[in-house]
N, C-alpha and C. Protein backbone atom coordinates (compact mmCIF):
# COMPACT_ATOMS: atom_id res chain seq x y z
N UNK A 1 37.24 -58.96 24.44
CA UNK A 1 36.05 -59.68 24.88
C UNK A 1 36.49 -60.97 25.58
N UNK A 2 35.85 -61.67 26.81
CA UNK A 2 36.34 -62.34 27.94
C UNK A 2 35.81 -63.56 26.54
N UNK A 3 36.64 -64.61 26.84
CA UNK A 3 36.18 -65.79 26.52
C UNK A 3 34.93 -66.87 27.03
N UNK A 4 35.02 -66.28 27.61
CA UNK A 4 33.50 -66.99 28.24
C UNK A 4 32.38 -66.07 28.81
N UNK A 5 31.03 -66.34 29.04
CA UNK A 5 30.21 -65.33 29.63
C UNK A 5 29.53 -65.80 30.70
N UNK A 6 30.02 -64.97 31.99
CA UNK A 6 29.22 -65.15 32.68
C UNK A 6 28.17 -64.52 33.58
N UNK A 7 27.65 -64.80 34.55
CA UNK A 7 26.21 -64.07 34.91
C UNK A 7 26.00 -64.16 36.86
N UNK A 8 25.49 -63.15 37.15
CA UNK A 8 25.12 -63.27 38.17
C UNK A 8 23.79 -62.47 38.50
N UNK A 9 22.91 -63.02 39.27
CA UNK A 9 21.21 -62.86 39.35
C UNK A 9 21.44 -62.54 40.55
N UNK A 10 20.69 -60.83 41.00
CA UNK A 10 19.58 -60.26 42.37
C UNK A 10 18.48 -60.83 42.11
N UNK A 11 17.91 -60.58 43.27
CA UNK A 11 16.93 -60.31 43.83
C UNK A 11 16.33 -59.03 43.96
N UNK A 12 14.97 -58.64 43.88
CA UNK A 12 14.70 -57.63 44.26
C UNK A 12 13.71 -57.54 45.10
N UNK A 13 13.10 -56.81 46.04
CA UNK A 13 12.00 -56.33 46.68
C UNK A 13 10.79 -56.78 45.82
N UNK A 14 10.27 -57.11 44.59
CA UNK A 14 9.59 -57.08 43.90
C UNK A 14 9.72 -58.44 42.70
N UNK A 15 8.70 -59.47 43.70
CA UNK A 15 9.36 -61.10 43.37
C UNK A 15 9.49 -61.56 41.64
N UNK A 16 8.31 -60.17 41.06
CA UNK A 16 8.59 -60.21 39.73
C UNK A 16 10.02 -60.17 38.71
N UNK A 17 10.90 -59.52 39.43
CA UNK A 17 11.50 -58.62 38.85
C UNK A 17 13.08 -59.37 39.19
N UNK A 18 13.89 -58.98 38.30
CA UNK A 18 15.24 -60.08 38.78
C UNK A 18 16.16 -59.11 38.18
N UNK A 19 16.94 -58.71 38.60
CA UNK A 19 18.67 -58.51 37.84
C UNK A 19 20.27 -59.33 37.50
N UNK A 20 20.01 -59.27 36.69
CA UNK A 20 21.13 -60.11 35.96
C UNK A 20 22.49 -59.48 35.35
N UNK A 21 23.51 -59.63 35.98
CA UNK A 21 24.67 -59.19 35.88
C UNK A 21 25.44 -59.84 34.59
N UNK A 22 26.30 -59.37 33.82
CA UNK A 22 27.33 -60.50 32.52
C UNK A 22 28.44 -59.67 32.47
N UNK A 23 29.26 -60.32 32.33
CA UNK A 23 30.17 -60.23 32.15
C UNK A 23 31.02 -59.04 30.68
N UNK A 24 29.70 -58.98 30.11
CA UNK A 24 29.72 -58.52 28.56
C UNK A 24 29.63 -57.19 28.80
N UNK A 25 29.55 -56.34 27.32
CA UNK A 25 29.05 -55.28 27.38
C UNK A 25 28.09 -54.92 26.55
N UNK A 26 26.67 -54.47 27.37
CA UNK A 26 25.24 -55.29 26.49
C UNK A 26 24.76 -54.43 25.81
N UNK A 27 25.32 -52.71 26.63
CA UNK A 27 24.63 -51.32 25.43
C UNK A 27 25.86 -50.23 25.78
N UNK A 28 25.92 -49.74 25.15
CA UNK A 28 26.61 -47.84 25.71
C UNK A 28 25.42 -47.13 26.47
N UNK A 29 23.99 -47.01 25.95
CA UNK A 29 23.48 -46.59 26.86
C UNK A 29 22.30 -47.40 27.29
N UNK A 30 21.37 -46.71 28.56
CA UNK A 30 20.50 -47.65 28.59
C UNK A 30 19.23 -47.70 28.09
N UNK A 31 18.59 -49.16 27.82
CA UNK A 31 17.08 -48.98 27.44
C UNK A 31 16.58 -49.29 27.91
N UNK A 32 15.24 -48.99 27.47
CA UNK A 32 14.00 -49.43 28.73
C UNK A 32 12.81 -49.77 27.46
N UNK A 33 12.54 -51.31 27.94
CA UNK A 33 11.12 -51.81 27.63
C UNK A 33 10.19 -51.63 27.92
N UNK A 34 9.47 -51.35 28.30
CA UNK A 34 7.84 -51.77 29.20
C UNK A 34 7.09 -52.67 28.80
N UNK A 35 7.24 -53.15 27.43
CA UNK A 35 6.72 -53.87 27.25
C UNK A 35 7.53 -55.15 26.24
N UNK A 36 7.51 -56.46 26.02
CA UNK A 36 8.04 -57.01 25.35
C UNK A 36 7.81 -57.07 24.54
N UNK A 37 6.62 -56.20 23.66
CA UNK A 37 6.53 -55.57 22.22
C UNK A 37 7.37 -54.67 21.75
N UNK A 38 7.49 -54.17 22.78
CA UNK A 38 8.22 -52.92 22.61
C UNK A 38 9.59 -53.11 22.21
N UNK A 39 10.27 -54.05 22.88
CA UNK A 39 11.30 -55.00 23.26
C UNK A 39 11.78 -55.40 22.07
N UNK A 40 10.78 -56.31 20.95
CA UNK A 40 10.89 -56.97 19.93
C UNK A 40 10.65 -55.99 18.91
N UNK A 41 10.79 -54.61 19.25
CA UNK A 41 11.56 -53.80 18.14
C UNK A 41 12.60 -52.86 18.19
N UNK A 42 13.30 -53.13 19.43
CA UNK A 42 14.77 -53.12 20.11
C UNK A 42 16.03 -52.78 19.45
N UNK A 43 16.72 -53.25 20.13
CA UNK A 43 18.18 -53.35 20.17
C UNK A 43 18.40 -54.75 19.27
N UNK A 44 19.27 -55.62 18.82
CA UNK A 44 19.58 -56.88 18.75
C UNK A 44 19.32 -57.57 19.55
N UNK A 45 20.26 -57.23 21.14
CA UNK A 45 19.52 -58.19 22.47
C UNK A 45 18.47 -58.14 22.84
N UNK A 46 17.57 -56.78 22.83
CA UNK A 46 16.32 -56.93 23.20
C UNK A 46 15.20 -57.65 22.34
N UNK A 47 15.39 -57.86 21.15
CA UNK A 47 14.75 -58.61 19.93
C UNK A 47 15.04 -59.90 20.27
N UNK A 48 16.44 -60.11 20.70
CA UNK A 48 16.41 -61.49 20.92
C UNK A 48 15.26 -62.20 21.90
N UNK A 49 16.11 -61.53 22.97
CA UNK A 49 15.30 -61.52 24.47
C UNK A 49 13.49 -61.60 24.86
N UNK A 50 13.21 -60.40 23.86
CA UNK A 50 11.96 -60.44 24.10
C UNK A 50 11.24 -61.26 22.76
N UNK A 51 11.55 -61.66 21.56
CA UNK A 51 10.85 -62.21 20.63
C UNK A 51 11.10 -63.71 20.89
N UNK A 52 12.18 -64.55 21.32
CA UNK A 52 13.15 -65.39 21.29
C UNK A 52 12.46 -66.66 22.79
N UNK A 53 12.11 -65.40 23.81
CA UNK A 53 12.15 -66.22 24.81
C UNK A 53 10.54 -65.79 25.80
N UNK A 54 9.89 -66.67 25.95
CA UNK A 54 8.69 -66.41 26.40
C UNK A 54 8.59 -66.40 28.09
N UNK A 55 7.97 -65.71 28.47
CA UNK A 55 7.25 -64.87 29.76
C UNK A 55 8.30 -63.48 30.21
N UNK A 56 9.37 -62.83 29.73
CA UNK A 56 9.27 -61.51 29.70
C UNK A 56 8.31 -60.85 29.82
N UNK A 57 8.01 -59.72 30.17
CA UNK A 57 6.95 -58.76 30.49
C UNK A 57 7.54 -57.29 30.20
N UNK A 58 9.07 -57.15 30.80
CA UNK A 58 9.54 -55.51 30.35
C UNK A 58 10.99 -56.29 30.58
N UNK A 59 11.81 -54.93 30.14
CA UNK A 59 13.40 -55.18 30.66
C UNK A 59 13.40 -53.95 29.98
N UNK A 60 14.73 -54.36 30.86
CA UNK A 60 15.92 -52.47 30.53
C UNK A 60 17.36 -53.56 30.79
N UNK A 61 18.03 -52.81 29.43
CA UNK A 61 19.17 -52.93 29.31
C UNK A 61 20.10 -51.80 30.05
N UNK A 62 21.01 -52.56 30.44
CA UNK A 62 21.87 -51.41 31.13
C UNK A 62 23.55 -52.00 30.85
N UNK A 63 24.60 -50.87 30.68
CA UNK A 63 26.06 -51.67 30.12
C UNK A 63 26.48 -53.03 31.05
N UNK A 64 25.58 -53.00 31.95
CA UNK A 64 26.20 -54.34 32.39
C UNK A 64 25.62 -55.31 33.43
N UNK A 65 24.14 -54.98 32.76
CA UNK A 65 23.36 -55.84 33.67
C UNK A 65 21.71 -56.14 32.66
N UNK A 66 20.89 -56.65 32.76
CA UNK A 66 19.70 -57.14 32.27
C UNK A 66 18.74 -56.34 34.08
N UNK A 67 17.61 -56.05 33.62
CA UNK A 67 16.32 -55.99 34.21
C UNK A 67 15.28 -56.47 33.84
N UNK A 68 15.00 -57.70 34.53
CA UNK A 68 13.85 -58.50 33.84
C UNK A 68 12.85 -58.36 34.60
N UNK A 69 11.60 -57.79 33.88
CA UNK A 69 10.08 -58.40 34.60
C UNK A 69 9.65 -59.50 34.23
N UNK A 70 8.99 -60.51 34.91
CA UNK A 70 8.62 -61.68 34.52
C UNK A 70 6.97 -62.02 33.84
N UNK A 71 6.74 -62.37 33.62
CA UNK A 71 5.18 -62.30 33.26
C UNK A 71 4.68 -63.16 34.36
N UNK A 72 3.47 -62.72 34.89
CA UNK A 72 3.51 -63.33 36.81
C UNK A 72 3.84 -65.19 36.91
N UNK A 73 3.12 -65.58 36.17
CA UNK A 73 3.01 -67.15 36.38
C UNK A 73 4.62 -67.85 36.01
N UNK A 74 5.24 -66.78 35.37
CA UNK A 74 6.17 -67.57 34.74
C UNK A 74 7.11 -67.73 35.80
N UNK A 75 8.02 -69.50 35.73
CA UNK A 75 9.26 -69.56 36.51
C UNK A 75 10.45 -69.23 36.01
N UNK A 76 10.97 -68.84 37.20
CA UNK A 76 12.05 -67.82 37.21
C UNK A 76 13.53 -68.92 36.55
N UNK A 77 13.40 -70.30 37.21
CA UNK A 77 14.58 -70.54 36.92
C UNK A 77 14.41 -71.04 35.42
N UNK A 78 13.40 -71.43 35.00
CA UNK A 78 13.10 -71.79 33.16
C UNK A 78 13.70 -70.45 32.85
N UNK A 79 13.33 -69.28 33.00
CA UNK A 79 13.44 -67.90 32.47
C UNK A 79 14.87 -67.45 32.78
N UNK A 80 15.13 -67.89 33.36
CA UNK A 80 16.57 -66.76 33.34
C UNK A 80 17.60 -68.11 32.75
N UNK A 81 17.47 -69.85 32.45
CA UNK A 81 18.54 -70.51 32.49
C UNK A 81 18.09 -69.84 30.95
N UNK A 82 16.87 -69.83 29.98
CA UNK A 82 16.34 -69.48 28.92
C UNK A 82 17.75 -67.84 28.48
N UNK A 83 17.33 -67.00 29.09
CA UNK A 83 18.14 -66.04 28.84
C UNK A 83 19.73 -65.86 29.35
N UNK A 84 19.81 -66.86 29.75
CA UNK A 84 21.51 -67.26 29.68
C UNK A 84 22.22 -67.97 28.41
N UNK A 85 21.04 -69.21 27.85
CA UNK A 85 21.19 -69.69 26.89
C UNK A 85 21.48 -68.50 25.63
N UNK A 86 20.93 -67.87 25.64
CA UNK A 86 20.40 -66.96 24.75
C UNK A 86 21.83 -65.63 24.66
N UNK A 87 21.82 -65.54 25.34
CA UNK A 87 23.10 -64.40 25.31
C UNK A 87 24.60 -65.38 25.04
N UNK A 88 24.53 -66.33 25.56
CA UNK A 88 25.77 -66.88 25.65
C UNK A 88 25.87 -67.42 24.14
N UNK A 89 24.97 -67.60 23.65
CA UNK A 89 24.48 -67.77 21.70
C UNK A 89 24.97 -66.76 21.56
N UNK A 90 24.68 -65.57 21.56
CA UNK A 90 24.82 -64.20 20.93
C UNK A 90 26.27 -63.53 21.40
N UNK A 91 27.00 -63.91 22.45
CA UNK A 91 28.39 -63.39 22.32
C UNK A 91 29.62 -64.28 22.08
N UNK A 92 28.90 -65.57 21.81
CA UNK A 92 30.29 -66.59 21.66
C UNK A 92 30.09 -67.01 20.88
């Protein structure tokens, strides 16, 4: 495991929606939220993620990336520095 974690954020076609790259390895396979209820009865990261940190809307885990929907109003850079905080807790 790398000593440090780091991250890199797309863009997508769909201003809701963001991908987030780490450095880590976040599942073996992938999941899918739809909802952040759904979310907060998850995985570990997705419990984190979706109980932990507010305006999520869905995500899917994938071995090496995050898919975040946002909840519309919410800002993006509160939300993703939020879920950087948050992982970088959980692997270091």
């Amino acid at each position: 495991m790398p000593e440090y974690v780091t991250f890199e954020m797309e863009t997508t076609d769909d201003p809701d929606v963001r991908l987030l790259y780490i450095n880590q390895t976040l599942t073996e396979e992938p999941e899918i939220y739809p909802t952040a209820e759904e979310g907060a009865l998850g995985s570990p990261i997705a419990q984190l993620l979706c109980i932990d940190i507010e305006g999520i809307a869905a995500l899917t885990i994938q071995p090496d990336h995050l898919i975040i929907t946002r909840q519309p109003d919410m800002d993006w850079t509160m939300l993703i520095d939020d879920v950087r905080d948050a992982l970088r807790d959980f692997y270091l």
